[in-house]
N, C-alpha and C. Protein backbone atom coordinates (compact mmCIF):
# COMPACT_ATOMS: atom_id res chain seq x y z
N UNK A 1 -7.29 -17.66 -3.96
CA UNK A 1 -6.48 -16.50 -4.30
C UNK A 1 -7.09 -15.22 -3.74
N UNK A 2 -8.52 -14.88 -4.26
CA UNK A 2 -9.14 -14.17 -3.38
C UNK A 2 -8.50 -13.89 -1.98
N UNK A 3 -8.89 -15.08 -1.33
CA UNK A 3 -8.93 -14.75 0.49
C UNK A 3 -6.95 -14.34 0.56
N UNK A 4 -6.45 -14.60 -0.23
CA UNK A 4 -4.83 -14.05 0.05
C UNK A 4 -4.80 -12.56 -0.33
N UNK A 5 -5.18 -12.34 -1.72
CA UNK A 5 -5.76 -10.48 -1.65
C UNK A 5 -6.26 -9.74 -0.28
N UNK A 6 -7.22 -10.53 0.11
CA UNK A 6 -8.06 -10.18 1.06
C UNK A 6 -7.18 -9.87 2.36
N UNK A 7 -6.65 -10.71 2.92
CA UNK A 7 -5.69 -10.92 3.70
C UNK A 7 -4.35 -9.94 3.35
N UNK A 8 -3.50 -10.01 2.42
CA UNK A 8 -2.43 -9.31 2.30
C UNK A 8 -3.04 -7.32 2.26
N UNK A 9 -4.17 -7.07 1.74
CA UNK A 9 -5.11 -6.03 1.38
C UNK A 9 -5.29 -5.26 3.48
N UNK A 10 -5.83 -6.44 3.99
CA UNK A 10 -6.18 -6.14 5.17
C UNK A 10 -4.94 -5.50 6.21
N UNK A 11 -3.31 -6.32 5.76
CA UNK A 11 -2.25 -6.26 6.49
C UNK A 11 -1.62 -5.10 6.03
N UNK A 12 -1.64 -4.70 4.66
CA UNK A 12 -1.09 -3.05 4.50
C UNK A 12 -2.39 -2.10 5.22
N UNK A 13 -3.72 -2.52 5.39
CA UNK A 13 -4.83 -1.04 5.77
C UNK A 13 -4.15 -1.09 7.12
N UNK A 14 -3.92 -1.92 7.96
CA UNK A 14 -3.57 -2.41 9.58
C UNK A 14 -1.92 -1.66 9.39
N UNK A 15 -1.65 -1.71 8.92
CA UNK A 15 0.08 -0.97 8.79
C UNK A 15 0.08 0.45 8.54
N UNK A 16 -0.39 0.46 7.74
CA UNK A 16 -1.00 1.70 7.30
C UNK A 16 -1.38 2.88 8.57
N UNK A 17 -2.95 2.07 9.03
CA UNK A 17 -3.59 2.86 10.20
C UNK A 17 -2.31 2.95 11.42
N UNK A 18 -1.62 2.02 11.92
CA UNK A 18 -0.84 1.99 13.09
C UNK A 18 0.21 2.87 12.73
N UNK A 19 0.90 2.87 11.42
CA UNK A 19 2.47 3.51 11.59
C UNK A 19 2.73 4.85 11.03
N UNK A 20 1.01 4.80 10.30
CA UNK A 20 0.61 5.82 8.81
C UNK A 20 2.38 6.52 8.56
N UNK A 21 2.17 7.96 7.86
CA UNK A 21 3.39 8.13 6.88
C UNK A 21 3.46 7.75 5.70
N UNK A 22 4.50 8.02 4.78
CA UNK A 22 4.39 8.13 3.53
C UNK A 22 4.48 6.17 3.05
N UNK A 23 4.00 5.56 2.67
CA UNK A 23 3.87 4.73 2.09
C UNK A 23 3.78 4.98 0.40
N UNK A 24 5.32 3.66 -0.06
CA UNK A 24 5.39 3.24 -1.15
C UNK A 24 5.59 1.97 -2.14
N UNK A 25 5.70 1.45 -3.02
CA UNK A 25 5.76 0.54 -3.11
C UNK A 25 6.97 -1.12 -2.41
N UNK A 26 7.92 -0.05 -2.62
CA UNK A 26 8.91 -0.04 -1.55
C UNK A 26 8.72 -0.82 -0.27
N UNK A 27 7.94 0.32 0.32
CA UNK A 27 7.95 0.17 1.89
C UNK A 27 6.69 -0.91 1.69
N UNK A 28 5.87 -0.91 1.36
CA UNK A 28 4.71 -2.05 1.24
C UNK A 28 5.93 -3.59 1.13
N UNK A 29 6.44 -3.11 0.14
CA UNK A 29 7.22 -4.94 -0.37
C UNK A 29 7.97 -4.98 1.22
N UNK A 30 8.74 -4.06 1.60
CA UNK A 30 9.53 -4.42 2.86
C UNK A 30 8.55 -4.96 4.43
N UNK A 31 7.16 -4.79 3.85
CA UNK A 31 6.58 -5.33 5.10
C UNK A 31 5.58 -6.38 4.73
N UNK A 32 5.86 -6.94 3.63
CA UNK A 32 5.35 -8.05 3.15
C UNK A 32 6.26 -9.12 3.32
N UNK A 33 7.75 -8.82 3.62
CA UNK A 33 9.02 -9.39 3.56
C UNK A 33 8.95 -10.11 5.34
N UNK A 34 8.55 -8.73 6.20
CA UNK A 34 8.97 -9.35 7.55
C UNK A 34 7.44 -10.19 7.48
N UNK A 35 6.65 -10.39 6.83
CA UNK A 35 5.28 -11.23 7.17
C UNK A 35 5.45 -12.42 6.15
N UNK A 36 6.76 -12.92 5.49
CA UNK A 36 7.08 -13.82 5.04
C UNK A 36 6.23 -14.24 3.57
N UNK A 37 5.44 -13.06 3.12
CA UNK A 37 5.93 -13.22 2.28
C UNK A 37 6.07 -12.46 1.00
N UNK A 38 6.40 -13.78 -0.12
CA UNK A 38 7.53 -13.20 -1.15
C UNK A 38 6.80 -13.41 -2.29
N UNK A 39 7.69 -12.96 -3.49
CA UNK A 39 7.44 -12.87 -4.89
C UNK A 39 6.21 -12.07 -5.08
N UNK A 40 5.85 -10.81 -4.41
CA UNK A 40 4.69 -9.98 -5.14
C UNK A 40 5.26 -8.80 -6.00
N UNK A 41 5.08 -9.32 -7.13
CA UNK A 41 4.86 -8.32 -8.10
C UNK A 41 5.12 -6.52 -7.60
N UNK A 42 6.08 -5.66 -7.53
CA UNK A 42 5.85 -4.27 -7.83
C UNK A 42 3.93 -4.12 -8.25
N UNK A 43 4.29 -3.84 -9.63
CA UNK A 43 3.12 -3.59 -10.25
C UNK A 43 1.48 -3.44 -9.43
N UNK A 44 1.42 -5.29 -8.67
CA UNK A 44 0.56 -5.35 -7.56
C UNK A 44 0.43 -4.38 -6.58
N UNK A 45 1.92 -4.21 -6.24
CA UNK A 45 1.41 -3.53 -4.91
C UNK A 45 1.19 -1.64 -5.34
N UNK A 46 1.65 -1.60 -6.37
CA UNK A 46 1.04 -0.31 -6.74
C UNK A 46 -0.06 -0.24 -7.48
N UNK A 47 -0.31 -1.41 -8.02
CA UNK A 47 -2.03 -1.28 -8.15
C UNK A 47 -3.26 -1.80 -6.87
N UNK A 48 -2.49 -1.96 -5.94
CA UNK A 48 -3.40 -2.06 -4.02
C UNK A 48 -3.25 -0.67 -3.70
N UNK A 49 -2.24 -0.66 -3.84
CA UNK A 49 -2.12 1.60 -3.23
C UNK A 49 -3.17 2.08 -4.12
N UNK A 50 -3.16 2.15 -5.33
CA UNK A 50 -4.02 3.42 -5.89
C UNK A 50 -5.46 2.71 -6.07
N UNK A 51 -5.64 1.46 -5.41
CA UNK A 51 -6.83 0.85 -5.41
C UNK A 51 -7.46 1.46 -3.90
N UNK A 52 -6.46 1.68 -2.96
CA UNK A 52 -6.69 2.11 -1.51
C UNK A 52 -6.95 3.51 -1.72
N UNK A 53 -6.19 4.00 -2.34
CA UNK A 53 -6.56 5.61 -2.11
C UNK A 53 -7.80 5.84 -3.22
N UNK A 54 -8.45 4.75 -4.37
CA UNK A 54 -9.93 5.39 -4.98
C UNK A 54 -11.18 5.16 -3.80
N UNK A 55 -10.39 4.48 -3.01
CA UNK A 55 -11.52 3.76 -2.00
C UNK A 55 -11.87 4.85 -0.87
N UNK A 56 -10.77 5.89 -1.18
CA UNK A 56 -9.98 7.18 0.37
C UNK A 56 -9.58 6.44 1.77
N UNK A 57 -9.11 5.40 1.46
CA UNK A 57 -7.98 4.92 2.49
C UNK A 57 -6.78 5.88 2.61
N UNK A 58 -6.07 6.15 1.22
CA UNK A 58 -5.46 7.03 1.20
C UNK A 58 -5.11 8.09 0.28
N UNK A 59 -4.48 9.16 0.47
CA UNK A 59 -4.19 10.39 -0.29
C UNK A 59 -2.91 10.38 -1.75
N UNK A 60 -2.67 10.40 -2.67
CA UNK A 60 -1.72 10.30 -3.80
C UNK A 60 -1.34 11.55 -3.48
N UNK A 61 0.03 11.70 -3.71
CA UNK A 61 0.98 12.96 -3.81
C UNK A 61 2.27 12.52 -5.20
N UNK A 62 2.27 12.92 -5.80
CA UNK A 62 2.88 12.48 -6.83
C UNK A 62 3.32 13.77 -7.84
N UNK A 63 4.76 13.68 -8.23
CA UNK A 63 5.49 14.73 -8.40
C UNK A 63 6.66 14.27 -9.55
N UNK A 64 6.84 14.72 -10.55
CA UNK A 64 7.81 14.11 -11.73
C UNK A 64 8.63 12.63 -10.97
N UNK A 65 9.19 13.91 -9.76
CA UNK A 65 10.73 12.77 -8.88
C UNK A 65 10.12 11.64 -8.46
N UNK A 66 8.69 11.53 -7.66
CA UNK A 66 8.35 10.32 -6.48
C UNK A 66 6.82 10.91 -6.38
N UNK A 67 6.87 9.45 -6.49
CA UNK A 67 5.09 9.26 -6.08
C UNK A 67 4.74 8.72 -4.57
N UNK A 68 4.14 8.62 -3.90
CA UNK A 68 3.91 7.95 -2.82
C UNK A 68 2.51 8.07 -2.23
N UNK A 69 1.96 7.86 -1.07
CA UNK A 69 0.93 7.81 -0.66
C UNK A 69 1.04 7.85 0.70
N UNK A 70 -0.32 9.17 1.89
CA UNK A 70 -0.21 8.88 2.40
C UNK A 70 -1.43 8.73 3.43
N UNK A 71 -1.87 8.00 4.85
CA UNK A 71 -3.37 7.70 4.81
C UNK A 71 -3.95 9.05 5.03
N UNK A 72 -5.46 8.41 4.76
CA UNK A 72 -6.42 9.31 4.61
C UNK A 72 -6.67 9.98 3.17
N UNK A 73 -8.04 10.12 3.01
CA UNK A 73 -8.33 10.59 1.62
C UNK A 73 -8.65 12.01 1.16
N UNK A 74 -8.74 12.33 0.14
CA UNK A 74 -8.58 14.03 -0.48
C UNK A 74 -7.54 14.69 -0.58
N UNK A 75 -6.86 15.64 -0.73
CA UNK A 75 -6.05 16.53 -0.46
C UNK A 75 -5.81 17.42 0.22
């Protein structure tokens, strides 16, 4: 299970660095979709984002309406 964290963890930092922009949970599930695969949890992938940005992979912007994230760390 590990090495699939590891792996799915590695394919949003690699998406991330190449396409950067606002990343959300959303857009994470939609590119887990074209890499086949399925059934991850919401929850997960917004606890990998705010696990990425304590790490300063990336920045939180978050506002009553929408939260999102985008790379790079601090404000």
């Amino acid at each position: 299970m590990k090495a699939t964290r590891d792996a799915t963890r590695d394919l949003v930092l690699a998406a991330i660095a190449h396409q950067g922009g606002e990343w959300t949970p959303g857009r994470v599930k939609r590119l887990y979709a074209q890499h086949n695969l399925t059934h991850v949890w919401r929850r997960n992938i917004r606890r990998l984002l705010a696990q990425l940005c304590a790490e300063g992979h990336l920045t939180l912007h978050d506002s009553p309406a929408r939260r999102f994230y985008t790379p790079g760390g601090g404000e």
